[in-house]
PDB file of N, CA and C in Angstrom:
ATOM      1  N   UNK A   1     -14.193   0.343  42.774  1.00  0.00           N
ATOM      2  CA  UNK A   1     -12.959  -0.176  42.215  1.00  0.00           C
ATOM      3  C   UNK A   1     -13.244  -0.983  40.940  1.00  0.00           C
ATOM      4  N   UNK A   2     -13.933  -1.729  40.919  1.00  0.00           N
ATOM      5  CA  UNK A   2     -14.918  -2.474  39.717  1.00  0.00           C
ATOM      6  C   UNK A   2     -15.260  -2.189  38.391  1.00  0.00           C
ATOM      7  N   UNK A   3     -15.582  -0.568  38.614  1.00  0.00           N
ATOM      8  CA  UNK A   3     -16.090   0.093  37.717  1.00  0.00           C
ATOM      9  C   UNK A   3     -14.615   1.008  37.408  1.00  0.00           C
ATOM     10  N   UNK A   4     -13.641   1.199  37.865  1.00  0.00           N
ATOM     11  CA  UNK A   4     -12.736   1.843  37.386  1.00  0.00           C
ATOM     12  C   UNK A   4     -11.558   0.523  36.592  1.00  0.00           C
ATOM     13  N   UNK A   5     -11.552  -0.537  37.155  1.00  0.00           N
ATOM     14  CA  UNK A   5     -11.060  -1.397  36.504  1.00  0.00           C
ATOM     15  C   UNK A   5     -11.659  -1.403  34.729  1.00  0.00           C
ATOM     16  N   UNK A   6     -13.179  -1.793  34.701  1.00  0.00           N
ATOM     17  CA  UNK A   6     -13.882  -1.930  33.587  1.00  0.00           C
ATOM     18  C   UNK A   6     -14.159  -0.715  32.501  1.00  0.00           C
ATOM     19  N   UNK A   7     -13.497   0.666  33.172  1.00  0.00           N
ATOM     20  CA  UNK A   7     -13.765   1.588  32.410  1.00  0.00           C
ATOM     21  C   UNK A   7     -12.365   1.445  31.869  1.00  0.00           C
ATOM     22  N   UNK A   8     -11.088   1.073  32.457  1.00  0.00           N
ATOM     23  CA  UNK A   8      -9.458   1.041  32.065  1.00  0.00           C
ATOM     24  C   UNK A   8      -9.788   0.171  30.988  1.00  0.00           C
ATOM     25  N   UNK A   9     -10.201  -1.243  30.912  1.00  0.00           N
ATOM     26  CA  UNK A   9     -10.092  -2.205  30.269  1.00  0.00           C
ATOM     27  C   UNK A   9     -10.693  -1.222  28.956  1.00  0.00           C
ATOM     28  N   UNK A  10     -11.927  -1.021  28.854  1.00  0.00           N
ATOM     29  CA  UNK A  10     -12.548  -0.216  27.799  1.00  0.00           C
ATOM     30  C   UNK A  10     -12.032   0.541  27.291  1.00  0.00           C
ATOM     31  N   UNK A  11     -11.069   1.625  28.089  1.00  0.00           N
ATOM     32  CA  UNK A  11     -10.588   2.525  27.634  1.00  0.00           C
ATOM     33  C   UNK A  11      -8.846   1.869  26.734  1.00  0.00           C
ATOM     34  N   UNK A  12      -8.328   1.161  27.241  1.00  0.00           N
ATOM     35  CA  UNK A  12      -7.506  -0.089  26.611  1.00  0.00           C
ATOM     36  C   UNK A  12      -7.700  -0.374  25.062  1.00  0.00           C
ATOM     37  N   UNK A  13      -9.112  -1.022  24.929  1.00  0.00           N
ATOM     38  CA  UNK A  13      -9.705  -2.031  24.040  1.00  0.00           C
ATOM     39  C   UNK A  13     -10.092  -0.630  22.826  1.00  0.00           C
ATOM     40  N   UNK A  14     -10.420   0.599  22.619  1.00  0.00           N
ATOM     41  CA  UNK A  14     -10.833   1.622  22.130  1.00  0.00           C
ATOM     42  C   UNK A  14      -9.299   2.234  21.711  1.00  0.00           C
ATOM     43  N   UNK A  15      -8.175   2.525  22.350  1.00  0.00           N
ATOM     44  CA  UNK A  15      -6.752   2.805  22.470  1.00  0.00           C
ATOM     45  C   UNK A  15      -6.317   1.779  21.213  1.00  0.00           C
ATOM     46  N   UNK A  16      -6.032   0.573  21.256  1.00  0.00           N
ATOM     47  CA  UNK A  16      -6.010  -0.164  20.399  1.00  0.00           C
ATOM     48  C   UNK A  16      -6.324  -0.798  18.876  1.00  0.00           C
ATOM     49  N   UNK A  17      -7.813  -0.415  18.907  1.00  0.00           N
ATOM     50  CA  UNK A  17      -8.640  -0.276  17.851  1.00  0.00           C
ATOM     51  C   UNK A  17      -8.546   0.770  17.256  1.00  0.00           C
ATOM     52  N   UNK A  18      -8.442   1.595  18.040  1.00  0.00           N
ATOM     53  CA  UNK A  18      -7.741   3.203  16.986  1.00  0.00           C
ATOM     54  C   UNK A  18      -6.202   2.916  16.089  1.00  0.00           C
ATOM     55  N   UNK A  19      -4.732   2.162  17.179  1.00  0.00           N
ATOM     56  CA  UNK A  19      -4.434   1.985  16.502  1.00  0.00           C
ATOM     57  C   UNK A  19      -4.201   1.983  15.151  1.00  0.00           C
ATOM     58  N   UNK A  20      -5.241   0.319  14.894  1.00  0.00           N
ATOM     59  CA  UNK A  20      -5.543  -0.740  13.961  1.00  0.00           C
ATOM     60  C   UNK A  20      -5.895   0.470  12.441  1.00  0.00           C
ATOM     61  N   UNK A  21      -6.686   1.297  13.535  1.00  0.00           N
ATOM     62  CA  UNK A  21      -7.405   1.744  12.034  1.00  0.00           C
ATOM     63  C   UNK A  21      -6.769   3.293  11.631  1.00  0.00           C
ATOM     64  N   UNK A  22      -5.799   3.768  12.648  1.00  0.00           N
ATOM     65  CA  UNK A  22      -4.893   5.038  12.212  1.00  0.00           C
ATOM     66  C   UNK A  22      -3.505   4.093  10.731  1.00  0.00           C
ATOM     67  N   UNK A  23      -3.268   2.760  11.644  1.00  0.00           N
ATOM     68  CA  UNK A  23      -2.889   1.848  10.479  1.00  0.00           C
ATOM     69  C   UNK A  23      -3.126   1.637   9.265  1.00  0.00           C
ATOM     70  N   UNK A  24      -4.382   1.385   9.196  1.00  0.00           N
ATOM     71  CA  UNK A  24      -5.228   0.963   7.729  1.00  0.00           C
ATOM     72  C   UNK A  24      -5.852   2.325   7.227  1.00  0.00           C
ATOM     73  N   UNK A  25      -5.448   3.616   7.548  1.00  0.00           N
ATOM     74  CA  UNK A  25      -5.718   4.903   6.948  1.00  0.00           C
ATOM     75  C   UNK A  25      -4.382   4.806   6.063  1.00  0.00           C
ATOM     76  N   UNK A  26      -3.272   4.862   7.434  1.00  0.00           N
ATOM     77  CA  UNK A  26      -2.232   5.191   6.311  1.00  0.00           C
ATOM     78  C   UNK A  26      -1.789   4.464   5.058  1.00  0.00           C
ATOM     79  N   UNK A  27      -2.087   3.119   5.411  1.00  0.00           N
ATOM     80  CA  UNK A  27      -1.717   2.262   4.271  1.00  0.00           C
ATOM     81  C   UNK A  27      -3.070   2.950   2.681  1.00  0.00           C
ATOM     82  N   UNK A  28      -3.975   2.944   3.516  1.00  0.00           N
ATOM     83  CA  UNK A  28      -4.790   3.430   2.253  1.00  0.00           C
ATOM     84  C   UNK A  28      -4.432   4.660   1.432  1.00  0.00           C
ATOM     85  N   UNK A  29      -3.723   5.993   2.415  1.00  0.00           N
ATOM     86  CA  UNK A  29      -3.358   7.237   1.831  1.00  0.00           C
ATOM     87  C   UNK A  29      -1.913   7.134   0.818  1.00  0.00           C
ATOM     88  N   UNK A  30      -1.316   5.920   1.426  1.00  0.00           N
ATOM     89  CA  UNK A  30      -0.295   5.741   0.684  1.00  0.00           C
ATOM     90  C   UNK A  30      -0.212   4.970  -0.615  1.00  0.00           C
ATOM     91  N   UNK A  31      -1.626   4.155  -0.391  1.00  0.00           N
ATOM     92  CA  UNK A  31      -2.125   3.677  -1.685  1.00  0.00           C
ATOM     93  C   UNK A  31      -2.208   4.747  -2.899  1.00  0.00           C
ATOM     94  N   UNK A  32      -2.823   5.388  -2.271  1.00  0.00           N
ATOM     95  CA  UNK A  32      -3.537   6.532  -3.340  1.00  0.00           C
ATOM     96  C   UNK A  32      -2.171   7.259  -3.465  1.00  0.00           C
ATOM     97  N   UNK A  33      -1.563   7.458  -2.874  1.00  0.00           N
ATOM     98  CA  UNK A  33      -1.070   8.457  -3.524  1.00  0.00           C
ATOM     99  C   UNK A  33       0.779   7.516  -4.633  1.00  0.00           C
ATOM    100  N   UNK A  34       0.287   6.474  -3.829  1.00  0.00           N
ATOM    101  CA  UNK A  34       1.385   5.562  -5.649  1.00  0.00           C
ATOM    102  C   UNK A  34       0.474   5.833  -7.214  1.00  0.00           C
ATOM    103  N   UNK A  35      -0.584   5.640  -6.311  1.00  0.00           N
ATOM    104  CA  UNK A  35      -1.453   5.785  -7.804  1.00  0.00           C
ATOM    105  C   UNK A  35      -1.248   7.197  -8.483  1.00  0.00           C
ATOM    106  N   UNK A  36      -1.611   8.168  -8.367  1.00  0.00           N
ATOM    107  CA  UNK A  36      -1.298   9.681  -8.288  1.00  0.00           C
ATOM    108  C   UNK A  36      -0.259   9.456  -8.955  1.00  0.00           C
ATOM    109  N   UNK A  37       0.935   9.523  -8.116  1.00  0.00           N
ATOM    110  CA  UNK A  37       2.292   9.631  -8.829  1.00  0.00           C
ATOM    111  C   UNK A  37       2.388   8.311 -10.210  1.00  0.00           C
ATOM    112  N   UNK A  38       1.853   7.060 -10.216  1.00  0.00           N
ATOM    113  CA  UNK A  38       1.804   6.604 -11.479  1.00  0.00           C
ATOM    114  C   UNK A  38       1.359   7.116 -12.668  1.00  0.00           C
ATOM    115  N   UNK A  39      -0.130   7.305 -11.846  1.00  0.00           N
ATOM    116  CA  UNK A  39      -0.551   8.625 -13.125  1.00  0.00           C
ATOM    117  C   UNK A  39       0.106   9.602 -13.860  1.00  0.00           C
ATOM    118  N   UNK A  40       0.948  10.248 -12.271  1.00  0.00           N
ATOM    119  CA  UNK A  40       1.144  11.218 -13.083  1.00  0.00           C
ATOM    120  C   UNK A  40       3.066  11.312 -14.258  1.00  0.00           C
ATOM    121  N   UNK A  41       3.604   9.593 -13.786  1.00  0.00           N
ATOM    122  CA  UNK A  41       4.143   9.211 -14.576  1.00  0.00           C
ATOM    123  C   UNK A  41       4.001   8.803 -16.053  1.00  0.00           C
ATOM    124  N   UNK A  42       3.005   8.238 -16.081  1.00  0.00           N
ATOM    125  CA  UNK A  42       2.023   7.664 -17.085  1.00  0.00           C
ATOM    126  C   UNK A  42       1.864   9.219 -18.430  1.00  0.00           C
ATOM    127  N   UNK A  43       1.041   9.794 -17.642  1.00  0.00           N
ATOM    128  CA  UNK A  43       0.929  11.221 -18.330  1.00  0.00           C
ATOM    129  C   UNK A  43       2.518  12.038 -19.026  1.00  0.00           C
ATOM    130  N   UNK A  44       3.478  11.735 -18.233  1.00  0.00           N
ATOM    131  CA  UNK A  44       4.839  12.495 -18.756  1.00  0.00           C
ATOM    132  C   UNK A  44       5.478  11.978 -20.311  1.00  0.00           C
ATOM    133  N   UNK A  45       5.024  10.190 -20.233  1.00  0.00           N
ATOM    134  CA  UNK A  45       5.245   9.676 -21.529  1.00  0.00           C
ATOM    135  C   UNK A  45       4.655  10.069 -22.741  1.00  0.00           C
TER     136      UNK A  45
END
C-alpha cells in the first residue's frame, strides 16, 4: 500500500511539472511568433 501511495504522489508531482512547462512552451511559441509577424510587418513598410 506504501509503495502505491508513493508511486501516486510521484506520479502527481511529474503531472504537474509537465503542466508548468507545456505552459512556458506556449508562452515561448507565442513569443516567437509576435516576432515573425513584426518582422514580417516591418518588411511591408
Amino acid at each position: 500500500m506504501r509503495k502505491i501511495v508513493l508511486l501516486a504522489a510521484a506520479a502527481a508531482a511529474l503531472l504537474v511539472s509537465a503542466c508548468n512547462t507545456i505552459e512556458g512552451v506556449g508562452r515561448d511559441v507565442s513569443a516567437a511568433g509576435k516576432a515573425v509577424a513584426d518582422t514580417a510587418k516591418d518588411a511591408k513598410k
